[in-house]
Protein backbone atom coordinates (compact mmCIF):
# COMPACT_ATOMS: atom_id res chain seq x y z
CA UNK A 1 15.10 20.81 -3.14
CA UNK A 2 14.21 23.70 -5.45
CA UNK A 3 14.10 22.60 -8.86
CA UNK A 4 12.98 19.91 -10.72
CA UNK A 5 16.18 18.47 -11.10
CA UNK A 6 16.82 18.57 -7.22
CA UNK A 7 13.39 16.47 -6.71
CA UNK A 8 14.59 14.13 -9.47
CA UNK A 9 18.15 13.25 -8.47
CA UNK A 10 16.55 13.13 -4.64
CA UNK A 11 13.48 10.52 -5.68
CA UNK A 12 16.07 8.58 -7.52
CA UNK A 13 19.11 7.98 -5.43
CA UNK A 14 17.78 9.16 -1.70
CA UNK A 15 14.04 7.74 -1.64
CA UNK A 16 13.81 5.39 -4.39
CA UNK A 17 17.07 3.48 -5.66
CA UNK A 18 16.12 0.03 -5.75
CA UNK A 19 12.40 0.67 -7.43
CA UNK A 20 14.58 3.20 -9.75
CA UNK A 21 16.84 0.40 -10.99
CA UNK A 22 14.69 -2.10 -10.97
CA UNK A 23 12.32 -0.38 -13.11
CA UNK A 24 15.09 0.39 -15.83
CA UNK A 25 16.17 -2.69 -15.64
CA UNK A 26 12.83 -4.42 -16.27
CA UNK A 27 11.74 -1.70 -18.66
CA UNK A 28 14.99 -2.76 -20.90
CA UNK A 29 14.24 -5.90 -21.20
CA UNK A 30 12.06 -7.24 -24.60
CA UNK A 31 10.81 -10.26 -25.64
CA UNK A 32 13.44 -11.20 -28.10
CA UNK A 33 15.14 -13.94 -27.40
CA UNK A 34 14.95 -16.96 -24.39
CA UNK A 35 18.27 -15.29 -22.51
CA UNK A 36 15.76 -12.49 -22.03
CA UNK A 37 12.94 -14.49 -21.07
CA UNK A 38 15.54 -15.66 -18.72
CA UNK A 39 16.56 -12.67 -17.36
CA UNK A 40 12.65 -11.49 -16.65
CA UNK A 41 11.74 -14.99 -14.67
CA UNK A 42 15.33 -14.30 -12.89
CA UNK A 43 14.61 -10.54 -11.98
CA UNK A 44 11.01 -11.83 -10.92
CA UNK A 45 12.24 -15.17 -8.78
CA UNK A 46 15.08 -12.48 -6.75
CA UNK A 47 12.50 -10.56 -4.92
CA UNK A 48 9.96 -13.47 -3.44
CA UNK A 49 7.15 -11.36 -2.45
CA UNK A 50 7.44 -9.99 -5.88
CA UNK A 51 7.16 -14.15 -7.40
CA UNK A 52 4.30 -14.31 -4.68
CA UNK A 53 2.44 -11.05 -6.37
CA UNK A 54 3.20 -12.19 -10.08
CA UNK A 55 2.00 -15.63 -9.59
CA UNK A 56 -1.46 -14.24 -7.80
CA UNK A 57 -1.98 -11.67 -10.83
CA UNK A 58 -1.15 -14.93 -13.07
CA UNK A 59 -4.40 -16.73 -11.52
CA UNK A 60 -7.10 -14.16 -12.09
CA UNK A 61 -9.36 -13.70 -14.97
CA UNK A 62 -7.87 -10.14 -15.64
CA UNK A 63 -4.77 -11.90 -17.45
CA UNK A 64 -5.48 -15.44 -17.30
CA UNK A 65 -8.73 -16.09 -19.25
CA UNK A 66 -8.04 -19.27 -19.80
CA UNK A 67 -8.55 -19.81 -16.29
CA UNK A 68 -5.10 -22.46 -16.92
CA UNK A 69 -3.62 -22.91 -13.28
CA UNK A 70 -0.14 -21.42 -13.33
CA UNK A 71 2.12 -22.07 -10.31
CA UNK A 72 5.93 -20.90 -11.63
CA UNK A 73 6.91 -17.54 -13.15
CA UNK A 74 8.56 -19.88 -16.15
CA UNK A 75 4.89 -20.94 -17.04
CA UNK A 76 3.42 -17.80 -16.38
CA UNK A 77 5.69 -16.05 -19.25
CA UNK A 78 4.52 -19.09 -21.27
CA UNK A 79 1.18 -19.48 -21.13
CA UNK A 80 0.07 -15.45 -20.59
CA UNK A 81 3.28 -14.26 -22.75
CA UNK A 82 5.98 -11.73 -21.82
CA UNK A 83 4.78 -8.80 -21.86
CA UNK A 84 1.65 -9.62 -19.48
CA UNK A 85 4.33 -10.96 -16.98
CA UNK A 86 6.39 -7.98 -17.12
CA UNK A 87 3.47 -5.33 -16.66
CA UNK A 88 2.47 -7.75 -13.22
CA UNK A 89 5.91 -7.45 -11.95
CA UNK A 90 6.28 -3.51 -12.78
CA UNK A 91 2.42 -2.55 -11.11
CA UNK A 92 3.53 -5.41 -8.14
CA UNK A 93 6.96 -3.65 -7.92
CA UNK A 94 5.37 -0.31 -7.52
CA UNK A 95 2.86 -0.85 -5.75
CA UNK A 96 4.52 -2.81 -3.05
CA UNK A 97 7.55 -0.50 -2.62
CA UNK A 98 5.90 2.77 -2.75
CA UNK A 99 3.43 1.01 0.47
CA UNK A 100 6.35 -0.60 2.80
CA UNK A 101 7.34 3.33 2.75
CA UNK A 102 4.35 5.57 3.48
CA UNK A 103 0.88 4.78 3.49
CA UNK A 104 -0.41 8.74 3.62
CA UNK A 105 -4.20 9.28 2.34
CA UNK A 106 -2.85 11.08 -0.80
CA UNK A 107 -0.47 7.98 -1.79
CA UNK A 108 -3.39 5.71 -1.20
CA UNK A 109 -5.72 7.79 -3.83
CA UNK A 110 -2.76 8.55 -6.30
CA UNK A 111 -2.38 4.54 -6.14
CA UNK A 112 -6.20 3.49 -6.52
CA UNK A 113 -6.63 5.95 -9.58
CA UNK A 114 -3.23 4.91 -11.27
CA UNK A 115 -4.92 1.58 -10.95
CA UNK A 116 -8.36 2.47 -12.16
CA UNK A 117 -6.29 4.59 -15.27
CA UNK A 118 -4.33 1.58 -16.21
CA UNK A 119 -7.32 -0.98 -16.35
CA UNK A 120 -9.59 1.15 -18.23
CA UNK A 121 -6.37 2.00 -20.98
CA UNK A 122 -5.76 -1.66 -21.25
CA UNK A 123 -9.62 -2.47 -21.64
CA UNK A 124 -10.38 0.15 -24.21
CA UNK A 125 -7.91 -0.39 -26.78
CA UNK A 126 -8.67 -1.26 -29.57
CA UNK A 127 -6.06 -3.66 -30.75
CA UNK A 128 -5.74 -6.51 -29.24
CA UNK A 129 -2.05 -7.39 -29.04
CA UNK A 130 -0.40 -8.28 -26.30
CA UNK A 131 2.47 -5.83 -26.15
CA UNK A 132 0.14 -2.94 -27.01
CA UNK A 133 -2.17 -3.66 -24.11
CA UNK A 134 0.42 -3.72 -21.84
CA UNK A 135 2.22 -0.74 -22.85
CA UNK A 136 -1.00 1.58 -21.93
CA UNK A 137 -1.18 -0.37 -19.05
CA UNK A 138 2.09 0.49 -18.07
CA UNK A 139 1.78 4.06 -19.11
CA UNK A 140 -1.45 4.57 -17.31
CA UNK A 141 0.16 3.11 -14.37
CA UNK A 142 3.61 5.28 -14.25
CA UNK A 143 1.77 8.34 -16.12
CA UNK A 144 1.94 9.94 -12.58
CA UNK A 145 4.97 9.05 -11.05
CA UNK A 146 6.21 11.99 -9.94
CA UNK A 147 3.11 12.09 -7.63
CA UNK A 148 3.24 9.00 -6.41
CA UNK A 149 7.18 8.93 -5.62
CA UNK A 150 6.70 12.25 -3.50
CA UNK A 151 3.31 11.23 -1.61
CA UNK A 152 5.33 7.97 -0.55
CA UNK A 153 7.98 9.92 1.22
CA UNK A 154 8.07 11.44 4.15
CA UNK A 155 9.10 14.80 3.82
CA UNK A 156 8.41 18.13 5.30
CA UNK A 157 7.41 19.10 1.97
CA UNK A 158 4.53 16.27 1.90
CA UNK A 159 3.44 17.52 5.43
CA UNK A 160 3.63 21.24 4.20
CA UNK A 161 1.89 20.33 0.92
CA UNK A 162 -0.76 18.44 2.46
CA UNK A 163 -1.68 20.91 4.56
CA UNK A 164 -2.14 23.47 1.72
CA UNK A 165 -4.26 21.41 0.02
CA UNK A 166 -6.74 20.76 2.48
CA UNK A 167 -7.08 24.23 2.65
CA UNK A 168 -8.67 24.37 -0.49
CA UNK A 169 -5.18 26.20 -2.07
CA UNK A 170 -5.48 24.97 -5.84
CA UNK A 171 -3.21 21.91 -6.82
CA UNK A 172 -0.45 23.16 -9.10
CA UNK A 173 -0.45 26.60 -7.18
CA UNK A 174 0.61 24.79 -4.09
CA UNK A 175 3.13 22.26 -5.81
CA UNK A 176 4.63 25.36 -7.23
CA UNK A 177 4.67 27.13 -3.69
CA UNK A 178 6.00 24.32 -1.85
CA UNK A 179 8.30 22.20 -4.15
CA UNK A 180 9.57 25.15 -6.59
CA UNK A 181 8.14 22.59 -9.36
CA UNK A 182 5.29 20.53 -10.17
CA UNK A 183 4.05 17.07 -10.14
CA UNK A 184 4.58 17.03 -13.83
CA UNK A 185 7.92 18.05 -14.57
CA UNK A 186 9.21 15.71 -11.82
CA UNK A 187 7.43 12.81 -13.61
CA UNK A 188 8.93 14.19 -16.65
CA UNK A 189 12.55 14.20 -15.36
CA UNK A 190 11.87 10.80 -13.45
CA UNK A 191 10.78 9.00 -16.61
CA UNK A 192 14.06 10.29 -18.54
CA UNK A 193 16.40 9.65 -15.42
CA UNK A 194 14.52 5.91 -15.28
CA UNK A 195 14.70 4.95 -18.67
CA UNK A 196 10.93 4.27 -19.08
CA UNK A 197 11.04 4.40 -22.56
CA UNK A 198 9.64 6.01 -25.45
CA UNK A 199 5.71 5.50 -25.21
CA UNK A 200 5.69 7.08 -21.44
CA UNK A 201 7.76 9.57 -22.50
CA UNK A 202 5.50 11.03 -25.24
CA UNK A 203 2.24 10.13 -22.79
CA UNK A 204 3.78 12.53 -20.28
CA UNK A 205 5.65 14.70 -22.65
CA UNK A 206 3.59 18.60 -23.57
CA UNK A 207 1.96 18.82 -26.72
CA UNK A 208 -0.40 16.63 -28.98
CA UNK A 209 0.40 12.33 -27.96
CA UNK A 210 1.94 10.83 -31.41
CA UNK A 211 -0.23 7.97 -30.96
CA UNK A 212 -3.86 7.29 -30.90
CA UNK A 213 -2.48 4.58 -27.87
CA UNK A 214 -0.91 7.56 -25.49
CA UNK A 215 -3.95 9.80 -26.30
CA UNK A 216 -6.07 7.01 -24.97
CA UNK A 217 -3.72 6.81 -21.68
CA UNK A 218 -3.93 10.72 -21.24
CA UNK A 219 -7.98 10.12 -21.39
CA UNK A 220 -8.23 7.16 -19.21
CA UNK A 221 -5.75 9.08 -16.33
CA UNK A 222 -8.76 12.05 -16.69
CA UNK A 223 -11.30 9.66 -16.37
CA UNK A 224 -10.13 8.12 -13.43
CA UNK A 225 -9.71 11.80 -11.70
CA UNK A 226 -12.70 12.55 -12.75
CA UNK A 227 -15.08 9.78 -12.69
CA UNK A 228 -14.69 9.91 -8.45
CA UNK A 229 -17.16 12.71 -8.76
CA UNK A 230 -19.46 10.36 -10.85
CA UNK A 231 -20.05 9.18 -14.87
CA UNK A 232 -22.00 12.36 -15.39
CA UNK A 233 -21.39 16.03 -15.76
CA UNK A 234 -19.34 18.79 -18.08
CA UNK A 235 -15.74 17.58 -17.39
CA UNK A 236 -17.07 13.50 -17.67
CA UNK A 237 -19.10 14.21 -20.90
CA UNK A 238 -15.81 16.01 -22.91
CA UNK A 239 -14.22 13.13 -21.95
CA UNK A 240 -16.47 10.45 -23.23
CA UNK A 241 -16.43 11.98 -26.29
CA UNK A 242 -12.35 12.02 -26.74
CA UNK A 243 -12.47 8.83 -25.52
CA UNK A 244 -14.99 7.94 -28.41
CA UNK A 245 -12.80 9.22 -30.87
CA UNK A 246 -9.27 7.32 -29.78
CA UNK A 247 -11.75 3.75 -30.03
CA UNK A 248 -14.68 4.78 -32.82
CA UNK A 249 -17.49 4.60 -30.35
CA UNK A 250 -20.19 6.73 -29.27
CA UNK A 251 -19.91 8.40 -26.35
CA UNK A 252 -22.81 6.64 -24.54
CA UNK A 253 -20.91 3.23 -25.46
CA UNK A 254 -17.93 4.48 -24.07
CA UNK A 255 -19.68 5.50 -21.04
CA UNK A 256 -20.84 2.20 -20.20
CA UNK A 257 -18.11 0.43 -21.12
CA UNK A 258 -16.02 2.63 -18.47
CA UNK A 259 -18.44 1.23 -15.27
CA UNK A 260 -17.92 -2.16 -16.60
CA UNK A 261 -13.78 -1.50 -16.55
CA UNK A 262 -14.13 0.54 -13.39
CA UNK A 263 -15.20 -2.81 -11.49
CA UNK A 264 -12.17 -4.88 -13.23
CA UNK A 265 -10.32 -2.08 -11.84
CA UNK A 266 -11.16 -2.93 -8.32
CA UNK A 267 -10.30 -6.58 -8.52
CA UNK A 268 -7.15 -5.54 -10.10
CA UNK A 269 -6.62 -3.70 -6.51
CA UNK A 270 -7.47 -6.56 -4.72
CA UNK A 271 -5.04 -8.87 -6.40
CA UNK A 272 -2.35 -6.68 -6.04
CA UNK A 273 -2.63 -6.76 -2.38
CA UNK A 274 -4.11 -3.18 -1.68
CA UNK A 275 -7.67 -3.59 -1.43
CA UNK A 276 -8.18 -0.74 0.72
CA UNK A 277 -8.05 1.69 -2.65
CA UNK A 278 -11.29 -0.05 -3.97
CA UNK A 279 -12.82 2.24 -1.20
CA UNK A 280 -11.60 5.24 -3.11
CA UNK A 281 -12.62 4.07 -6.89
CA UNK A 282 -16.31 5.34 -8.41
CA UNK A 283 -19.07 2.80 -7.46
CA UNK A 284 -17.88 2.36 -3.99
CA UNK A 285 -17.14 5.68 -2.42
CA UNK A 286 -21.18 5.05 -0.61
CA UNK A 287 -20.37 1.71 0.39
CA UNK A 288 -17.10 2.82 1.73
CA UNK A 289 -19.40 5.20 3.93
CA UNK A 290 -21.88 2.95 4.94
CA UNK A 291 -18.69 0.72 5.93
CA UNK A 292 -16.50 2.36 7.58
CA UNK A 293 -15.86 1.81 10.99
CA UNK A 294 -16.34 -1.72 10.74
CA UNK A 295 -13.46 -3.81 11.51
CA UNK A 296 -12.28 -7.16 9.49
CA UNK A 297 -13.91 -10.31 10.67
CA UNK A 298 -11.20 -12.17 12.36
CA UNK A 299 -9.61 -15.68 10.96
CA UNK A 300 -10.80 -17.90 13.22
CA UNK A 301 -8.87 -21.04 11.44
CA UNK A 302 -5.58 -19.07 11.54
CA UNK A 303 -6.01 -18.21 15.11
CA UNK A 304 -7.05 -21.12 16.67
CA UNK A 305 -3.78 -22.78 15.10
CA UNK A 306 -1.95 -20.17 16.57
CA UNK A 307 -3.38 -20.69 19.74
CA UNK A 308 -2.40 -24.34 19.31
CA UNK A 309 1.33 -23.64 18.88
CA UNK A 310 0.95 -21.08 22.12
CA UNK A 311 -0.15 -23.86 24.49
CA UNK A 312 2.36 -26.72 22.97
CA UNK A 313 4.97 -23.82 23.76
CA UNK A 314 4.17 -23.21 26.78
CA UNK A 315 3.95 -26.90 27.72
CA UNK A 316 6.56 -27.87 26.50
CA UNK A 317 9.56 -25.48 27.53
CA UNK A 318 8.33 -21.75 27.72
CA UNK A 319 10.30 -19.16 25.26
CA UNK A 320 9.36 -15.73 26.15
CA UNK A 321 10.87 -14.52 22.39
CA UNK A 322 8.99 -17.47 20.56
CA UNK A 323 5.85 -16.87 22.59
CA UNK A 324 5.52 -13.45 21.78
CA UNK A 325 6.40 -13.44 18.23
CA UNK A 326 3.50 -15.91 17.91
CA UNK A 327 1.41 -13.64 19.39
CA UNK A 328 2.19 -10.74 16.77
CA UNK A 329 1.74 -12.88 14.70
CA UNK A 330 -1.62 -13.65 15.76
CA UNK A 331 -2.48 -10.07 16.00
CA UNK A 332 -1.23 -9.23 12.65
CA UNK A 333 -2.35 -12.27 10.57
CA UNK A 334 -5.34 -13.44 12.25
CA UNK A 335 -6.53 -10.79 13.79
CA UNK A 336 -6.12 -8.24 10.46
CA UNK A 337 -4.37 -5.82 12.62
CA UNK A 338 -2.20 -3.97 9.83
CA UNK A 339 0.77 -2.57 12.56
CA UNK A 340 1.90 -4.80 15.84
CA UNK A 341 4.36 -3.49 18.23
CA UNK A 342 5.79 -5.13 21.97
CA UNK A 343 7.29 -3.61 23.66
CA UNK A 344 9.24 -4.39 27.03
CA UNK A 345 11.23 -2.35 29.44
CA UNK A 346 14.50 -0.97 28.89
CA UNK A 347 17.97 -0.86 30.89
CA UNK A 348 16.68 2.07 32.73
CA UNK A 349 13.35 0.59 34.24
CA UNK A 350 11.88 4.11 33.19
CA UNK A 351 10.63 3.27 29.28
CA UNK A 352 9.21 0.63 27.40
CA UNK A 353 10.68 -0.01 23.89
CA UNK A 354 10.03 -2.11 21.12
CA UNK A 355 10.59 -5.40 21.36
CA UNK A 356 9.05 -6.78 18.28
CA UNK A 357 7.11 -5.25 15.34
CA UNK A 358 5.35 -6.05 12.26
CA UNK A 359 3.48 -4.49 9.42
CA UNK A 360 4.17 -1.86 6.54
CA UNK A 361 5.85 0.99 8.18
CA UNK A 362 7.05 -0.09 11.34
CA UNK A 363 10.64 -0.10 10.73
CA UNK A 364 10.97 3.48 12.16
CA UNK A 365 9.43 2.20 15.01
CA UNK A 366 12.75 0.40 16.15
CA UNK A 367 14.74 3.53 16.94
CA UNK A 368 12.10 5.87 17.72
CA UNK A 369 9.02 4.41 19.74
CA UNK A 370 9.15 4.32 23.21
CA UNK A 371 6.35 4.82 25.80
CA UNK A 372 6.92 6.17 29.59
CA UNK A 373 5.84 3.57 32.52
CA UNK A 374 4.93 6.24 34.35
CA UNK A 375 2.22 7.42 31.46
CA UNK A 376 3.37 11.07 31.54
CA UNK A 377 4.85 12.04 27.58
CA UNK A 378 3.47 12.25 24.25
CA UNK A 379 2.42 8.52 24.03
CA UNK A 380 1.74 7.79 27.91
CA UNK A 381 -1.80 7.66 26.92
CA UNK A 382 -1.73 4.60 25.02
CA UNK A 383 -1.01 2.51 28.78
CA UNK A 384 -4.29 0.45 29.11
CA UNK A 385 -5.65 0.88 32.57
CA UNK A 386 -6.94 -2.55 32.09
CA UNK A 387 -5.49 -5.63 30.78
CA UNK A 388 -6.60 -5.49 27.30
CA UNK A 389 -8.62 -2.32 25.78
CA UNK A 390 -9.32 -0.69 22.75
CA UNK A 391 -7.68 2.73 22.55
CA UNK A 392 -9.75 5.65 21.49
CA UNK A 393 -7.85 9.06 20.51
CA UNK A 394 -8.07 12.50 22.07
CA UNK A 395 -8.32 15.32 19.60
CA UNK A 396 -6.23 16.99 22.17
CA UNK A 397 -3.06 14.67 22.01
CA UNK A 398 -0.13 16.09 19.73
CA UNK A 399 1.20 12.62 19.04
CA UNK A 400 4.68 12.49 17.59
CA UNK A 401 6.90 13.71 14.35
CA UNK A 402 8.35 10.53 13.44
CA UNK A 403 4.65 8.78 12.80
CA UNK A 404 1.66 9.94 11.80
CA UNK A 405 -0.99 7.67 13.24
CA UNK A 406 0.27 7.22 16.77
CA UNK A 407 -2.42 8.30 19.42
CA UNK A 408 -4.21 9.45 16.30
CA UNK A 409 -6.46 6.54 15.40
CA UNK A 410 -8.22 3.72 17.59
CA UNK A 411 -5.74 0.88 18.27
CA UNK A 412 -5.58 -2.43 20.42
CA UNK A 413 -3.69 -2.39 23.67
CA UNK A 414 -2.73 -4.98 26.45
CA UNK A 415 -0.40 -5.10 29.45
CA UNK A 416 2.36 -7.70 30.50
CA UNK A 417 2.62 -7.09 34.40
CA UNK A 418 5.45 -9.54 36.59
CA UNK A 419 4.81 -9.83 39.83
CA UNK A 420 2.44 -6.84 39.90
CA UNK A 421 4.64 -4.30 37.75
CA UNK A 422 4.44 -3.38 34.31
CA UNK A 423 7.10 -4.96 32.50
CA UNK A 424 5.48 -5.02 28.68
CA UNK A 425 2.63 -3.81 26.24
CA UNK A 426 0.94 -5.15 23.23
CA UNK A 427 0.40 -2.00 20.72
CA UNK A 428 -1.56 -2.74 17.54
CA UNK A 429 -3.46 -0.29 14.71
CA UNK A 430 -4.50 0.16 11.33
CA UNK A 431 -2.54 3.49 10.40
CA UNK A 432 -4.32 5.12 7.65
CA UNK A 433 -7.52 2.95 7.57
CA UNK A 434 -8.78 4.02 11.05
CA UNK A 435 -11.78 2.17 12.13
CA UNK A 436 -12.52 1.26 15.59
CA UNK A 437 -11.48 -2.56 16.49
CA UNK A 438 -14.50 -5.17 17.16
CA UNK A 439 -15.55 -6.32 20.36
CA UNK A 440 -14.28 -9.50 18.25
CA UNK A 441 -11.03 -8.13 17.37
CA UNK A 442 -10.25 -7.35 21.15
CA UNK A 443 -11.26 -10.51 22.72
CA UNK A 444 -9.22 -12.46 20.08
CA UNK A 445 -6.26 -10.31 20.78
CA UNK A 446 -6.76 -10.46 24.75
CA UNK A 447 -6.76 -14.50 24.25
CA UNK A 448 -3.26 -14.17 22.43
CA UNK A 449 -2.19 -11.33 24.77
CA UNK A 450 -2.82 -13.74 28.10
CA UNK A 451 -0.47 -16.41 26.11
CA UNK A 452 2.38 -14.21 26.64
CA UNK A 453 1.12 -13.12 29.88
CA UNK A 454 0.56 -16.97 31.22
CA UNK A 455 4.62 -17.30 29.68
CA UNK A 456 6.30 -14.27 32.21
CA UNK A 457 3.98 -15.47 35.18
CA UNK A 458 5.56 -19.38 34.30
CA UNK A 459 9.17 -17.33 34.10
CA UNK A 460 8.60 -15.39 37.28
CA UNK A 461 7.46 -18.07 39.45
CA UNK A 462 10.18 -20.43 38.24
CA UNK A 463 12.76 -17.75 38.56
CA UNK A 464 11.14 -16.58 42.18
């Protein structure tokens, strides 16, 4: 890809079809008559995870102020009005697509201040009316698109950009070096190409905005960038004082009322399922410090009933595939593991390969992934020399192309042995957020891990 249009046409019909037509389609549809009210619930109730996300964002404060329980997408667009439901399922739609493909550091903060941009456009305006809020919303949201479309692919470019950048080579510069564009012109072409409609095309568009509304999005997207470095200084003050002028208030209002947003923004996060980018938004970069390295506590509830279906299982008439995709499931939902992977010997009696997996970004994981018994190769490192351990990295260990967190960051591993040989292992990790697991986290997972393990000794003895 050298051109803008290259990157465009590539984004829209290699990467990012379905989010691509999805969008358009949404982003055509207004809140004229019931057929189209129809057709939003309908596009909404097709994707369940996407009902699950819409329904959540119904429930909280942020839309709902009446605090009015709403348990159907029908009532939803009822009782918080069209346009509030169709901003939910465009930020869930994103948000959600862009993660089940890449979960890279620079996606993560792209995400967390499109968030933080969108929440403080919404909050400042001035008018009050529903479409209006939601359209800077939206336009805060998608104002970067571009970015966020090529940070959630894996590319040689992304790997080749990255590393400028943390070189200290200046943003655009390196864009320019490595893509033969920018950031900005793709978003440009991609909001033409995805028919996102007039207001984010003259928020992203050169020149003056037409609108006090997309001069207030252009602000907010600043302020997000800006306020990571804190609510002070040259570049902040400037743009309390545009700010001022798009609402008619003082700057030191403005100021204030940007902390107050900042913390909505963070909710926002949570309720759309990512609430590892609160980490990254002003207020909480220090806690995020103070924090890190410490694991999830585990769900106790969630595992014991887990445990519970293990052991009437086993009792009952043992299923090696039904025990261990309890167990993932044990590491993954109980445990807060965010990536799970067995994996059990192949044809050849040389390699173990994946069995089972679960998490965001594990798919590649089914073709790809497989670890030596003997422990020699890129990944031999991750065999436990104990039952259960937590895995520490080696600086040293090159790791492999097709994932970047493998041997990279601390992860949970346990052995299946039959009759004395190694016939299995339990992989799990956090990818991008890598903190070393609790002495909680392990023995939870070595209780699920000796479920499966009880299941193959059962197997083997019967079978012996």
């Amino acid at each position: 890809m050298k051109s803008t249009q290259a990157w465009v046409t590539y984004l829209s019909k290699v990467e990012l079809p379905v989010l691509a037509n999805t969008l358009r389609q949404i982003n055509k549809l207004t809140d004229s008559t019931n057929s189209t009210v129809n057709e939003l619930a309908n596009a909404i109730l097709n994707d369940a995870q996407l009902t699950s996300q819409v329904l959540r964002l119904s429930n909280t404060v942020f839309y709902n102020q009446t605090r009015t329980q709403v348990s159907t997408v029908s009532r939803a667009i009822t009782l918080i009005g069209f346009d509030s439901v169709k901003s939910m399922a465009i930020s869930s739609l994103l948000v959600d697509t862009l993660l089940q493909k890449n979960d890279r550091p620079h996606l993560l903060i792209c995400l967390a201040r499109a968030i933080h941009a969108a929440v403080q456009a919404r909050c400042l305006l001035p008018k009050r009316n529903e479409q209006a809020l939601e359209e800077v919303f939206i336009g805060a949201l998608l104002m970067n698109i571009g970015e966020l479309a090529f940070w959630s692919c894996e590319t040689e470019q992304a790997t080749e950009l990255e590393a400028l950048l943390q070189q200290g080579e200046p943003a655009t510069e390196a864009q320019k070096k490595v893509l033969h564009t920018t950031f900005t012109e793709i978003t440009r072409g991609l909001v033409d190409a995805w028919s996102l409609g007039p207001f984010i095309k003259d928020v992203v568009s050169p020149g003056k905005p037409n609108s006090v509304a997309a001069s207030l999005v252009r602000h907010t997207v600043e302020v997000a960038r800006v306020s990571e470095e804190g609510w002070s200084g040259k570049e902040m003050d400037v743009l309390l004082e545009q700010i001022g002028m798009d609402i008619d208030q003082n700057p030191a209002t403005v100021r204030d009322q940007l902390k107050i947003n900042a913390g909505e923004a963070a909710k926002v996060a949570v309720s759309l399922g990512i609430p590892q980018v609160t980490e990254m938004m002003p207020g909480n970069q220090g806690k995020t410090r103070r924090a890190q390295g410490e694991a999830p506590p585990v769900d106790a509830s969630l595992q014991l009933a887990i445990l519970q279906d293990l052991t009437r299982s086993l009792t009952e008439k043992p299923d090696i595939n039904e025990i261990c995709q309890l167990v993932v499931e044990g590491i993954h939902r109980a445990i807060g593991m965010q990536r799970v992977a067995l994996l059990m010997g192949d044809r050849s009696g040389t390699l173990l390969v994946p069995r089972k997996v679960g998490g965001k970004g594990t798919d590649v994981w089914r073709d790809k992934l497989e670890i030596r018994r003997d422990g020699t190769g890129p990944l031999g490192g991750l065999l436990p020399h104990s039952a259960c351990a937590i895995y520490q990295p080696d600086k040293q260990t090159e790791g492999v192309p097709y994932d970047r967190w493998l041997t990279r960051v601390p992860a949970l591993v346990g052995s299946l042995k039959a009759n004395g040989r190694l016939v299995g292992l339990f992989y799990a990790d956090n990818a991008a957020n890598d903190y070393v697991p609790s002495e909680e986290q392990l023995n939870s997972f070595n209780h699920l891990v000796q479920n499966a393990q009880l299941c193959i000794t059962l197997m083997a003895s019967r079978n012996g």
